[in-house]
C-alpha atoms as a PDB file:
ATOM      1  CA  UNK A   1     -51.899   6.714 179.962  1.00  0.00           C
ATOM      2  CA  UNK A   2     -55.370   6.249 178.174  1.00  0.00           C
ATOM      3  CA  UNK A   3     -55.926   7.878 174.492  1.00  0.00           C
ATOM      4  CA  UNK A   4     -59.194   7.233 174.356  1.00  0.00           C
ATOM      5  CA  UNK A   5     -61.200  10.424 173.566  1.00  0.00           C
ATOM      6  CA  UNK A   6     -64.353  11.764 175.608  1.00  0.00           C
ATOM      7  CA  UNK A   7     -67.756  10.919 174.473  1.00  0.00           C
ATOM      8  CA  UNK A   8     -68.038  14.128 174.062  1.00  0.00           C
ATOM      9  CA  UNK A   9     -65.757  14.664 170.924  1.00  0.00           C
ATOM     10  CA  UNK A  10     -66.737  13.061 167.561  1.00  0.00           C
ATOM     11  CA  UNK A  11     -65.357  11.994 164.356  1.00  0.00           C
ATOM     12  CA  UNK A  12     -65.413  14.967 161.825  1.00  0.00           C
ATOM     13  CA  UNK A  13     -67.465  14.157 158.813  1.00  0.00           C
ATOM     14  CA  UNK A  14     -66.195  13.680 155.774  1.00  0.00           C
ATOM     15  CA  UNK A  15     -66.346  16.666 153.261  1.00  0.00           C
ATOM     16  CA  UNK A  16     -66.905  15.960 149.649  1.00  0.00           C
ATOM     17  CA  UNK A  17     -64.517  17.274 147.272  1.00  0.00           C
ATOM     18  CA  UNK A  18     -64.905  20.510 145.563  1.00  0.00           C
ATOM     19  CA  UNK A  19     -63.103  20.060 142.782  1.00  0.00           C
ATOM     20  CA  UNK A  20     -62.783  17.145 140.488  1.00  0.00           C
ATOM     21  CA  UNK A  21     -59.710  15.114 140.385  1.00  0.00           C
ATOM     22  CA  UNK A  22     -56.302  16.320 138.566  1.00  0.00           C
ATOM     23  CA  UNK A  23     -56.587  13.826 135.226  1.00  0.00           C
ATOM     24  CA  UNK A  24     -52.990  13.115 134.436  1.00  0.00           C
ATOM     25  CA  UNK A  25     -52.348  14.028 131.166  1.00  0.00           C
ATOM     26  CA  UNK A  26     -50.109  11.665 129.107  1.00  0.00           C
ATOM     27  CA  UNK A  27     -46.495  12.875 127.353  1.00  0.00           C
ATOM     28  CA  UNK A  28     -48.586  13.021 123.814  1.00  0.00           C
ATOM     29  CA  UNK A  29     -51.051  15.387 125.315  1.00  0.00           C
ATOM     30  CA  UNK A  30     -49.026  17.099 127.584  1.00  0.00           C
ATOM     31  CA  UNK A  31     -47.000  18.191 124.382  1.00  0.00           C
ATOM     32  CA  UNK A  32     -50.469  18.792 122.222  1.00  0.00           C
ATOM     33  CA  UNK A  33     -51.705  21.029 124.610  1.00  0.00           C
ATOM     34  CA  UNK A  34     -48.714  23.459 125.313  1.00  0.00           C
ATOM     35  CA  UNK A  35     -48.216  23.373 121.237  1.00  0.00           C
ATOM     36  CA  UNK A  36     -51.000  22.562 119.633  1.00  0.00           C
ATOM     37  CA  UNK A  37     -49.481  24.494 116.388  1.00  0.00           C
ATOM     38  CA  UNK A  38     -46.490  22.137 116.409  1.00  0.00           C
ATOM     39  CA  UNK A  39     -48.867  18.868 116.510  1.00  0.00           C
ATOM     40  CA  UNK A  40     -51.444  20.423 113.974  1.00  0.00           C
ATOM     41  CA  UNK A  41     -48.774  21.751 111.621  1.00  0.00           C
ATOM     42  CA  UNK A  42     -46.208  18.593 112.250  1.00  0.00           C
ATOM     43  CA  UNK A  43     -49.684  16.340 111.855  1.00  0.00           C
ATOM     44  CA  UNK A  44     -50.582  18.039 108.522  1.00  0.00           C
ATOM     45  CA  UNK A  45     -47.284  18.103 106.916  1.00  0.00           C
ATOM     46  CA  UNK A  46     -46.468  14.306 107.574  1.00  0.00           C
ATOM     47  CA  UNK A  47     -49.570  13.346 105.822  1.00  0.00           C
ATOM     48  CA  UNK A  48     -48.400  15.458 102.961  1.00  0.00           C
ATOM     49  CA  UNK A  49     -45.090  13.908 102.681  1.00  0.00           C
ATOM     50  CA  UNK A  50     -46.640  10.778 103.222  1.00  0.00           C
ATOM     51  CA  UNK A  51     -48.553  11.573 100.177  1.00  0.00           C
ATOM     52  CA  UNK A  52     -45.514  12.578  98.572  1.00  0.00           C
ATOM     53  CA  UNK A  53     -43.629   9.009  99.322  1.00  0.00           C
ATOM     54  CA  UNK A  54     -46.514   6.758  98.952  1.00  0.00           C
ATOM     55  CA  UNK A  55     -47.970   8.449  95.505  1.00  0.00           C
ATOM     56  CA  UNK A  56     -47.404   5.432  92.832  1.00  0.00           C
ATOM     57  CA  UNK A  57     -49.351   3.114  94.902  1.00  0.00           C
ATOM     58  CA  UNK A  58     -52.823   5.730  96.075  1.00  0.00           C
ATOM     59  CA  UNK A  59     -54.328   4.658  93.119  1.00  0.00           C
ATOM     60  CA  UNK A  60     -52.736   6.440  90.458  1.00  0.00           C
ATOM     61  CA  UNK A  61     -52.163   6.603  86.784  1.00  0.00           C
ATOM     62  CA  UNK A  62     -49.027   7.695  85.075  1.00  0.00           C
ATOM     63  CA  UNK A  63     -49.343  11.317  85.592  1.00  0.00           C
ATOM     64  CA  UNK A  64     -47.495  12.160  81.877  1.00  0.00           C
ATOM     65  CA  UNK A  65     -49.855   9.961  80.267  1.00  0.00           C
ATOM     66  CA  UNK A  66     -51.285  11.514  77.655  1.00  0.00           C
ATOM     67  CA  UNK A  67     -55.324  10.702  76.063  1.00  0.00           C
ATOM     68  CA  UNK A  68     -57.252  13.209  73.859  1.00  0.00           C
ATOM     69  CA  UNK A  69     -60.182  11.599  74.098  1.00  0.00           C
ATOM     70  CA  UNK A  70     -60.850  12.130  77.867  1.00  0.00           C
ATOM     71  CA  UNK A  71     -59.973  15.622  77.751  1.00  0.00           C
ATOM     72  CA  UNK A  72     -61.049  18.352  80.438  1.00  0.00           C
ATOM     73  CA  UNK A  73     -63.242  15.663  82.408  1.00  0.00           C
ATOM     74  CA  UNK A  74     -65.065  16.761  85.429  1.00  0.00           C
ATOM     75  CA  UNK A  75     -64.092  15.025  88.619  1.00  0.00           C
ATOM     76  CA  UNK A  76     -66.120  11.943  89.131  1.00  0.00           C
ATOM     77  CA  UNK A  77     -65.903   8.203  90.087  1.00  0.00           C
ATOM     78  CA  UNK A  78     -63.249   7.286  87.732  1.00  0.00           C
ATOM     79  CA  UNK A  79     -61.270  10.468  87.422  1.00  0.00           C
ATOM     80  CA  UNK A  80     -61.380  12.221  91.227  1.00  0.00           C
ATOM     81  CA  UNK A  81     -59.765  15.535  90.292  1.00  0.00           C
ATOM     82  CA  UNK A  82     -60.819  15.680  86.603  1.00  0.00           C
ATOM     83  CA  UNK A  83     -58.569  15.884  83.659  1.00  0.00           C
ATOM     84  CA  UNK A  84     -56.492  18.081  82.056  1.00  0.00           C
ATOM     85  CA  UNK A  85     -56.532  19.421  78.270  1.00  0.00           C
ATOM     86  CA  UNK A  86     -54.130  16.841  77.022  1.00  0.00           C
ATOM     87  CA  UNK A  87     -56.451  14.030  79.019  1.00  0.00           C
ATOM     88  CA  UNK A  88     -54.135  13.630  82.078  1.00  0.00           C
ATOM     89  CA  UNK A  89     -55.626  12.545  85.528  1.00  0.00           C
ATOM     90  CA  UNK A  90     -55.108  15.286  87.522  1.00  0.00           C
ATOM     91  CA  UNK A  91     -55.492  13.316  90.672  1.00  0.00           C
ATOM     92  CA  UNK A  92     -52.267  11.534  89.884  1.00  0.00           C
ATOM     93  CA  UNK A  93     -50.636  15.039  88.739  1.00  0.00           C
ATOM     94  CA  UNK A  94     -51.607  16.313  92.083  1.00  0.00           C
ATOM     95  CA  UNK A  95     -50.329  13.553  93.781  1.00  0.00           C
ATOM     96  CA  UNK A  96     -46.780  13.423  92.222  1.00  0.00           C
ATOM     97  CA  UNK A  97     -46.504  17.095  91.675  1.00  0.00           C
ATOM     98  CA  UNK A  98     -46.228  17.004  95.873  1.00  0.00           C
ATOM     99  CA  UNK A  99     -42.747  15.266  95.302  1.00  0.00           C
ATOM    100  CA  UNK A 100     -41.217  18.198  93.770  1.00  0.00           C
ATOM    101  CA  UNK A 101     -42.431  20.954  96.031  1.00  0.00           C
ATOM    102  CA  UNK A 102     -41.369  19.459  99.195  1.00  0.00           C
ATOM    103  CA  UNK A 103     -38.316  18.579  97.097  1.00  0.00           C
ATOM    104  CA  UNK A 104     -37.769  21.998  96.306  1.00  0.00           C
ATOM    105  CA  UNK A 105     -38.772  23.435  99.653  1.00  0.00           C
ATOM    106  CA  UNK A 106     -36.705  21.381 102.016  1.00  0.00           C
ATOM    107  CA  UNK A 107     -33.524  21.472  99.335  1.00  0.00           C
ATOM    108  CA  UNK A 108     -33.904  25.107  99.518  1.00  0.00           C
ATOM    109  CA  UNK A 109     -34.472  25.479 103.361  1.00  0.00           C
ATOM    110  CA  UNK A 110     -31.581  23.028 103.378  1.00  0.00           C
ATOM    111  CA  UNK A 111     -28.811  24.720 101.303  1.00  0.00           C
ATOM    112  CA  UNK A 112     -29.705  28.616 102.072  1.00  0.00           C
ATOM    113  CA  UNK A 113     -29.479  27.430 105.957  1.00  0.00           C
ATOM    114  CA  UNK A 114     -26.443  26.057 105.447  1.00  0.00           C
ATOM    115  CA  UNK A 115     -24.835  28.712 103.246  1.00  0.00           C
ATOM    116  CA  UNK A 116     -26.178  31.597 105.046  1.00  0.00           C
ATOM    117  CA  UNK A 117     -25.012  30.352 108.465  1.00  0.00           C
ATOM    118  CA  UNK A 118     -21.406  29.846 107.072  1.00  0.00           C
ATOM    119  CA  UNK A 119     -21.705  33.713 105.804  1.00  0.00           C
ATOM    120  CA  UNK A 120     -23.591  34.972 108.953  1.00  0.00           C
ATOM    121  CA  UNK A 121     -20.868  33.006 111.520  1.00  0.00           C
ATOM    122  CA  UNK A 122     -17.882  34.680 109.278  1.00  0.00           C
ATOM    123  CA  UNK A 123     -19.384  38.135 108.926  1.00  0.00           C
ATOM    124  CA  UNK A 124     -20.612  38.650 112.656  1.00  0.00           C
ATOM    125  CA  UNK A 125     -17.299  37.094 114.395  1.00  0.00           C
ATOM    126  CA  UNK A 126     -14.903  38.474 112.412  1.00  0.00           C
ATOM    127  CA  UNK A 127     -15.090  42.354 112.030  1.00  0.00           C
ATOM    128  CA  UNK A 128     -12.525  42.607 108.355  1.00  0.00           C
ATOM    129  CA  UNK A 129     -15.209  40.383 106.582  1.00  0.00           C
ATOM    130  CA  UNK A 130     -18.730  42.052 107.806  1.00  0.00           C
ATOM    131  CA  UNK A 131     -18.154  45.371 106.016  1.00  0.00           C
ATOM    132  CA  UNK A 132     -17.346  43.589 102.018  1.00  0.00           C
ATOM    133  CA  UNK A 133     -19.722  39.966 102.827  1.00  0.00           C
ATOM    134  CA  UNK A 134     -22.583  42.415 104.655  1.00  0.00           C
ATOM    135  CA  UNK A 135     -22.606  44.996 101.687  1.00  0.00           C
ATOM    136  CA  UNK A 136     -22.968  42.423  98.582  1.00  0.00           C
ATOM    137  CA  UNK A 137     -25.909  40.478 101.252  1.00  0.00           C
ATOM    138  CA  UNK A 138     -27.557  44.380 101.114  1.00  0.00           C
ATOM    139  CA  UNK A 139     -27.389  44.372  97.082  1.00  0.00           C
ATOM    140  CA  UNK A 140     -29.041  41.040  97.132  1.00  0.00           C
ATOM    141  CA  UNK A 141     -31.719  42.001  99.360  1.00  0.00           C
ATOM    142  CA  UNK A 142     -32.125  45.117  97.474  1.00  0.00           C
ATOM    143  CA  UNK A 143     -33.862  42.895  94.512  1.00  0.00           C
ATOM    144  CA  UNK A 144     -37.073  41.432  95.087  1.00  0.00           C
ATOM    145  CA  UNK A 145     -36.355  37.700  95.258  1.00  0.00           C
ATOM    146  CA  UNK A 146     -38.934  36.530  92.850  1.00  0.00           C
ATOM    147  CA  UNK A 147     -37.313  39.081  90.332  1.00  0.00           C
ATOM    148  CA  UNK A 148     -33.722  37.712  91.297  1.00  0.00           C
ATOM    149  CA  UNK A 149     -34.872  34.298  91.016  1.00  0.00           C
ATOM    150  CA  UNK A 150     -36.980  34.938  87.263  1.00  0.00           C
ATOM    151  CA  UNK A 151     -33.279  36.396  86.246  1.00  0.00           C
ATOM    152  CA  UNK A 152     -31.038  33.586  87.115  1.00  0.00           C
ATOM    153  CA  UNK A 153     -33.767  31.125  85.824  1.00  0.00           C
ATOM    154  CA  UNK A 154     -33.632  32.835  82.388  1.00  0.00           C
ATOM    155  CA  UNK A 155     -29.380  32.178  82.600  1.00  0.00           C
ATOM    156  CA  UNK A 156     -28.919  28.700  83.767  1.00  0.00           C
ATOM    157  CA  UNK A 157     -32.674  26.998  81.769  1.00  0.00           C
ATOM    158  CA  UNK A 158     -35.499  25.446  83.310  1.00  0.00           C
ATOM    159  CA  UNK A 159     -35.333  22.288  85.695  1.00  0.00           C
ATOM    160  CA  UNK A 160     -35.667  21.332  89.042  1.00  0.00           C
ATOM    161  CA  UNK A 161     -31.662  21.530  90.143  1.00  0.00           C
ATOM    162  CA  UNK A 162     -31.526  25.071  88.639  1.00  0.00           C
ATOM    163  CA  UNK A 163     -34.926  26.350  90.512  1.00  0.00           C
ATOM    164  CA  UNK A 164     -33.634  24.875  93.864  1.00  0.00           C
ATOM    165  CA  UNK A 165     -30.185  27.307  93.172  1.00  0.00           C
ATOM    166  CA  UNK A 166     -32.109  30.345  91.942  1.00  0.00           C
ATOM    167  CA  UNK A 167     -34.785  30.030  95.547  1.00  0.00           C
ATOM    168  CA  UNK A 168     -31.186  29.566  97.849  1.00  0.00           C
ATOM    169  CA  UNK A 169     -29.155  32.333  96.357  1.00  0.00           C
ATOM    170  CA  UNK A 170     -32.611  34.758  96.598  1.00  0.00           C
ATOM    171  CA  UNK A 171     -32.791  33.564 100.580  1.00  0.00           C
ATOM    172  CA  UNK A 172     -29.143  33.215 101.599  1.00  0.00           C
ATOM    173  CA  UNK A 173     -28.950  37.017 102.374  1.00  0.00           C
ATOM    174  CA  UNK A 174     -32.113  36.977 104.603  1.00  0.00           C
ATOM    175  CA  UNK A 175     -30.373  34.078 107.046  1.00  0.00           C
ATOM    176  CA  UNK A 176     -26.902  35.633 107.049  1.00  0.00           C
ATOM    177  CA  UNK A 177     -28.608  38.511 108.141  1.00  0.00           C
ATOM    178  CA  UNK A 178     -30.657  36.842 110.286  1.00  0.00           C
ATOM    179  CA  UNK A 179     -27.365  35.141 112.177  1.00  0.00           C
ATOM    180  CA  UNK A 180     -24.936  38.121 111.902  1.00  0.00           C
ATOM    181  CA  UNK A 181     -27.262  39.721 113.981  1.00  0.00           C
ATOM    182  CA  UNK A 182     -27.714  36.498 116.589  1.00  0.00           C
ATOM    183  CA  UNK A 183     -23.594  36.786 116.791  1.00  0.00           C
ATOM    184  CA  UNK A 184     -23.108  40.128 117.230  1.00  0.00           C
ATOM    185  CA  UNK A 185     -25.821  40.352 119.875  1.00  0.00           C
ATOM    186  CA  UNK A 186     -23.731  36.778 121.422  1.00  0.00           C
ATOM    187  CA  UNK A 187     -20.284  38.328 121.598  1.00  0.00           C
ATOM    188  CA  UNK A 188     -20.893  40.607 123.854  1.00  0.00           C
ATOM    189  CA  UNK A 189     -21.847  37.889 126.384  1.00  0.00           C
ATOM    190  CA  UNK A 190     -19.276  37.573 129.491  1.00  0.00           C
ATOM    191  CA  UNK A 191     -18.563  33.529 128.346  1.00  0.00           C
ATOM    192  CA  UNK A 192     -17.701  34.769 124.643  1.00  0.00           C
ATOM    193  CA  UNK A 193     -15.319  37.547 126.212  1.00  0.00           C
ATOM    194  CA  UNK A 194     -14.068  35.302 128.631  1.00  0.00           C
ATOM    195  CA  UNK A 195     -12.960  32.969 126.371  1.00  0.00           C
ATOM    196  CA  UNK A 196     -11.074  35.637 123.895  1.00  0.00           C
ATOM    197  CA  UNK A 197      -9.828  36.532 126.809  1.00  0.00           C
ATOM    198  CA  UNK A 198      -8.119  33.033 127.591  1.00  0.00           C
ATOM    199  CA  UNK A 199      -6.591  32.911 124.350  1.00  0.00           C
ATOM    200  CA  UNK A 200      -9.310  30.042 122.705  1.00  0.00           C
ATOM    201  CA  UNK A 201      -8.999  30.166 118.827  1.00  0.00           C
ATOM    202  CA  UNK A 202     -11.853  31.692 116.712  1.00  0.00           C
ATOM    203  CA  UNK A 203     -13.098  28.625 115.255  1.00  0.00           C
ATOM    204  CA  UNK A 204     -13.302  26.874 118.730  1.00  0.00           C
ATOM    205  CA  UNK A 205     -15.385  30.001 120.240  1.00  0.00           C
ATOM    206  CA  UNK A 206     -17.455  29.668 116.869  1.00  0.00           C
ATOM    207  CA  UNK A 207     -18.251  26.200 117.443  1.00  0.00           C
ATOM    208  CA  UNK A 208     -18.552  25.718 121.095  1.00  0.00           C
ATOM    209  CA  UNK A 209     -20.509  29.325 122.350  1.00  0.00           C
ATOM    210  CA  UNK A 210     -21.574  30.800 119.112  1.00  0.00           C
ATOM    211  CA  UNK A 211     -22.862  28.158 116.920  1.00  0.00           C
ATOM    212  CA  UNK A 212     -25.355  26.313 119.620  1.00  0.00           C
ATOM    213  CA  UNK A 213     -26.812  29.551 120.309  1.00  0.00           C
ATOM    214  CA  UNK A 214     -27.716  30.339 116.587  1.00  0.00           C
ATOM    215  CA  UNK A 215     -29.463  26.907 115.554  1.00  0.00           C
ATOM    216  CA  UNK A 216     -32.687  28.391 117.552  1.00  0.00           C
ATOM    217  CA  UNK A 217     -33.672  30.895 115.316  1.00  0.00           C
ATOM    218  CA  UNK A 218     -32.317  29.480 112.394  1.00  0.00           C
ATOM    219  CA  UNK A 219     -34.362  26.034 112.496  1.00  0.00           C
ATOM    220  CA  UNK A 220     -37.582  28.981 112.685  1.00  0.00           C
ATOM    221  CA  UNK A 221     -36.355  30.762 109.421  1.00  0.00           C
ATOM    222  CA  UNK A 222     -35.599  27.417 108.131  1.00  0.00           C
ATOM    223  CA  UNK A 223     -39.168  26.710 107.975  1.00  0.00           C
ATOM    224  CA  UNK A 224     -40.686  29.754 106.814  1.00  0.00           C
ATOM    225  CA  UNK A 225     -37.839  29.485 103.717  1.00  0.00           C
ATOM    226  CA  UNK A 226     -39.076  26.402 103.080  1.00  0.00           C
ATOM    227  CA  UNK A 227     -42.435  27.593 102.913  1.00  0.00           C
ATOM    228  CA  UNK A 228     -41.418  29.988 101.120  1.00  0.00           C
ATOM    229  CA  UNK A 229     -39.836  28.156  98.272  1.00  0.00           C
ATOM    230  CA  UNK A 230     -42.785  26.130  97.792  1.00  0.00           C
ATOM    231  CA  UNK A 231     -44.710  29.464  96.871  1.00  0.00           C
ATOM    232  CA  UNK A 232     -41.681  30.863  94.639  1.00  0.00           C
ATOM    233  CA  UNK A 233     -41.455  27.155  93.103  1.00  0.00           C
ATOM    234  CA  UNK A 234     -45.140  27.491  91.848  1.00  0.00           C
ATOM    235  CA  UNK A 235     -44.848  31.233  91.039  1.00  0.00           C
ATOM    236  CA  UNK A 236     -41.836  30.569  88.560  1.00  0.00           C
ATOM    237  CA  UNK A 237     -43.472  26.955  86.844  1.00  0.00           C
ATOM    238  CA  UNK A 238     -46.567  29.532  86.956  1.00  0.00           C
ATOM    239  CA  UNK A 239     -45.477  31.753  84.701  1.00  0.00           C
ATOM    240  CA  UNK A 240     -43.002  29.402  82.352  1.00  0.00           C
ATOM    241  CA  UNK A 241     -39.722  30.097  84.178  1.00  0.00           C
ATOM    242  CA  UNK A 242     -39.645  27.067  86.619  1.00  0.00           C
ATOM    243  CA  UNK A 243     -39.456  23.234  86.446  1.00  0.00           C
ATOM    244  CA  UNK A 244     -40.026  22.024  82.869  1.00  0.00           C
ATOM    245  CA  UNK A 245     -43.744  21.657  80.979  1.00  0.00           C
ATOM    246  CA  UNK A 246     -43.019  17.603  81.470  1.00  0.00           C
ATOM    247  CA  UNK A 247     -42.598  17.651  85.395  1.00  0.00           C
ATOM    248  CA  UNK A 248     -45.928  17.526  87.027  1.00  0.00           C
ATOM    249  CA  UNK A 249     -45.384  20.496  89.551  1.00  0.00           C
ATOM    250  CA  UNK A 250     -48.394  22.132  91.247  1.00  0.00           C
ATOM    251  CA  UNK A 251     -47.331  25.008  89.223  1.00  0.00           C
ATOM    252  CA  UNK A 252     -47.320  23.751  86.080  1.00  0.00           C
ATOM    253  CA  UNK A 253     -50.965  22.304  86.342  1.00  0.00           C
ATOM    254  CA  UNK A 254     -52.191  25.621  87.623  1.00  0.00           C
ATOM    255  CA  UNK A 255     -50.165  27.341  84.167  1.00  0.00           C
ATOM    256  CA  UNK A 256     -51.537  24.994  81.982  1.00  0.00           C
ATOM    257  CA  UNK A 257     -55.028  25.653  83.669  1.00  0.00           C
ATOM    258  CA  UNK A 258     -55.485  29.300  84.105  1.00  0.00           C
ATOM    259  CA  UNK A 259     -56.792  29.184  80.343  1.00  0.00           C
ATOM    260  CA  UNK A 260     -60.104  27.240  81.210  1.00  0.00           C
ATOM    261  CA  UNK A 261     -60.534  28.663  84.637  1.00  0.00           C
ATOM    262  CA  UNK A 262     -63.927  30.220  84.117  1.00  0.00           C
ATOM    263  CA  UNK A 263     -65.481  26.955  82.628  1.00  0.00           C
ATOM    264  CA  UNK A 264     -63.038  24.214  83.967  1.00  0.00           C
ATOM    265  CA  UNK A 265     -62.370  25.822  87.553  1.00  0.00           C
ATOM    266  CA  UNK A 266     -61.054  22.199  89.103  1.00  0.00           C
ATOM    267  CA  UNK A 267     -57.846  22.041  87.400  1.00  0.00           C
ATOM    268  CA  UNK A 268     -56.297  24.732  88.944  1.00  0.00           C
ATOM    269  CA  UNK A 269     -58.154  24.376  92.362  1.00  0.00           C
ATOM    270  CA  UNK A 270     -57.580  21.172  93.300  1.00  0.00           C
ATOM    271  CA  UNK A 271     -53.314  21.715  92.858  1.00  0.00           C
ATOM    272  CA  UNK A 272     -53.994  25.260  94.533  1.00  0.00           C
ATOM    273  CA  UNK A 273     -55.839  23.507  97.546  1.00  0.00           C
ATOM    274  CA  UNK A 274     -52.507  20.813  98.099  1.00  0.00           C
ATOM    275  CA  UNK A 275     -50.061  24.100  97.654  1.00  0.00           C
ATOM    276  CA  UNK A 276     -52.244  26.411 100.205  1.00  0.00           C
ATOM    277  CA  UNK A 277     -52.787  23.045 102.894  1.00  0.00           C
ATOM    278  CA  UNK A 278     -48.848  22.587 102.748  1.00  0.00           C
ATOM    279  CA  UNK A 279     -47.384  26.434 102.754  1.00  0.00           C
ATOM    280  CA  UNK A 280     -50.455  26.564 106.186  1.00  0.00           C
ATOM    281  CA  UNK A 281     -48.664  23.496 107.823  1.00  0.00           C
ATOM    282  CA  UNK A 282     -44.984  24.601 107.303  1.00  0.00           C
ATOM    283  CA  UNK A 283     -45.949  27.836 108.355  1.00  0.00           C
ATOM    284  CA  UNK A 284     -47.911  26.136 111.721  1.00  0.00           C
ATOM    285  CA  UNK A 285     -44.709  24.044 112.232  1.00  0.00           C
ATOM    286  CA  UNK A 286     -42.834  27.209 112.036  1.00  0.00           C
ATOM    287  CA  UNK A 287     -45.095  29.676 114.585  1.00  0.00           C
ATOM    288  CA  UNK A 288     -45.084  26.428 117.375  1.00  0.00           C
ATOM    289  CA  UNK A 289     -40.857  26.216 116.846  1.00  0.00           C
ATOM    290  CA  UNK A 290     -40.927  29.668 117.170  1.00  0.00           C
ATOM    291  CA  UNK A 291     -42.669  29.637 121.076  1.00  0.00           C
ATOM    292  CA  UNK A 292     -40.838  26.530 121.786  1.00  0.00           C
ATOM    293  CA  UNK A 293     -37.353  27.538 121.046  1.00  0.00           C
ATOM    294  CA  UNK A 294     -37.710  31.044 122.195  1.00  0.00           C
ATOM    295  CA  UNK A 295     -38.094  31.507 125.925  1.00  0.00           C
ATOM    296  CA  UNK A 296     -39.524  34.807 125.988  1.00  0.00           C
ATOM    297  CA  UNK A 297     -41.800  33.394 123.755  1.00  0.00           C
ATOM    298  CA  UNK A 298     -42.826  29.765 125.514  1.00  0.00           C
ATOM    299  CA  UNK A 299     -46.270  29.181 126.740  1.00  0.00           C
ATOM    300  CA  UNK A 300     -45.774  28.010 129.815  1.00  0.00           C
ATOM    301  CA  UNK A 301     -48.927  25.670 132.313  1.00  0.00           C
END
């Protein structure tokens, strides 16, 4: 049998395409697109820390060093950021003064996370220990943590250890909170019942359905602590009650400042810029984990 088609019929013509062609994205910008907060605040805050690690060899001076002569400089060629009133390059102040408040901010993010989970997992699983634990995290909570943290400053003396315990024990009662709730919300889940049910211990329902489900929201308050630290680090070294005259904090330069603002204005902007440009990327890092982790919350394609 012959398929060959009348002359009648012709070949349809070719119709140009309406809309350009899909560009496939790559895995970077796949991920920069759906979070762009994540890359911008990730992007920002690894430059800082790479500031932070690489600060004795970006041209720097020994940031305690002290010479009268050169006194309250303007920035210029040889001295970027100005000096101080003692004669100390501010630049290299700056530069090192980044070490101790991402010190301070991730040790604090670090140990309240860790202590407040402990407290939150106790207080929200077991019923006997959320009335006494829950009513001393209310007291806390009840005083502003600034004041709380000023008060056990003037106890235990000025350095960077002690500021890093006086931060956690103001922001422990704000995550326990923050992951009694998560558990109490979790064991009324049919798995979590299920497995009471069945006879599992405590501490293997902790650690199997309850613990997994709580490292969500508390890598998200992580973050914000941490930028949070950073601000009460500078507060406290702003007003005398924080890391000692002789560490170069951001804090400390902006103290020792705030008497020549009005007619030497660059040595407390340029530490004030760095603090500002790191609280903003923590904070970024923070909103994009926030719509990642949460699925009511994920941007979706």
């Amino acid at each position: 049998m012959s398929t060959t088609l009348p002359s009648d019929y012709a070949a349809a013509p070719v119709l140009a395409d309406v809309l350009p062609p899909a560009k496939k994205r790559g895995r970077v910008a796949m991920f920069v697109h759906r979070y762009p907060t994540i890359a911008i605040g990730g992007a920002l805050l690894a430059v800082i820390v790479a500031i932070a690690i690489l600060a004795p060899y970006l041209w720097t001076v020994d940031p305690t060093a002290i010479a009268p002569a050169k006194r309250t400089r303007a920035p210029s060629e040889l001295y970027w950021f100005g000096t101080d009133m003692l004669g100390r390059d501010i630049y290299s102040r700056v530069m090192f003064g980044t070490r101790v408040s991402l010190a301070v901010g991730f040790a604090v993010a670090a140990v309240s996370s860790a202590v407040g989970l402990f407290i939150g997992l106790c207080a929200g699983f077991v019923r006997i220990l959320d009335t006494v634990v829950m009513r001393v995290m209310d007291g806390l909570m009840s005083i502003p943590s600034i004041l709380l943290a000023i008060a056990l400053m003037a106890l235990i003396g000025a350095s960077v250890q002690n500021v890093v315990i006086a931060i956690s024990i103001a922001e422990i009662p704000r995550v326990a909170r923050l992951v009694r709730g998560v558990v109490l919300s979790l064991r009324e889940h049919a798995y979590v019942e299920a497995a009471i049910a069945s006879g599992t211990r405590v501490p293997k329902i902790i650690w199997r359905h309850i613990l997994p489900n709580t490292l969500a929201p508390l890598i998200v308050q992580a973050t914000f602590i941490c930028a949070s630290a950073m601000l009460a680090e500078a507060t406290l070294s702003f007003i005398g009650a924080g890391t000692p005259p002789t560490i170069p904090s951001w804090g400390n330069i902006m103290s020792e400042g705030r008497a020549l603002w009005q007619v030497k204005p660059f040595i407390v902007f340029f530490p004030a810029v760095f603090l500002s440009l790191t609280v903003l990327a923590v904070n970024l890092l923070g909103d994009g984990l926030r719509d990642a982790l949460d699925p009511r919350l994920a941007k979706r394609i």
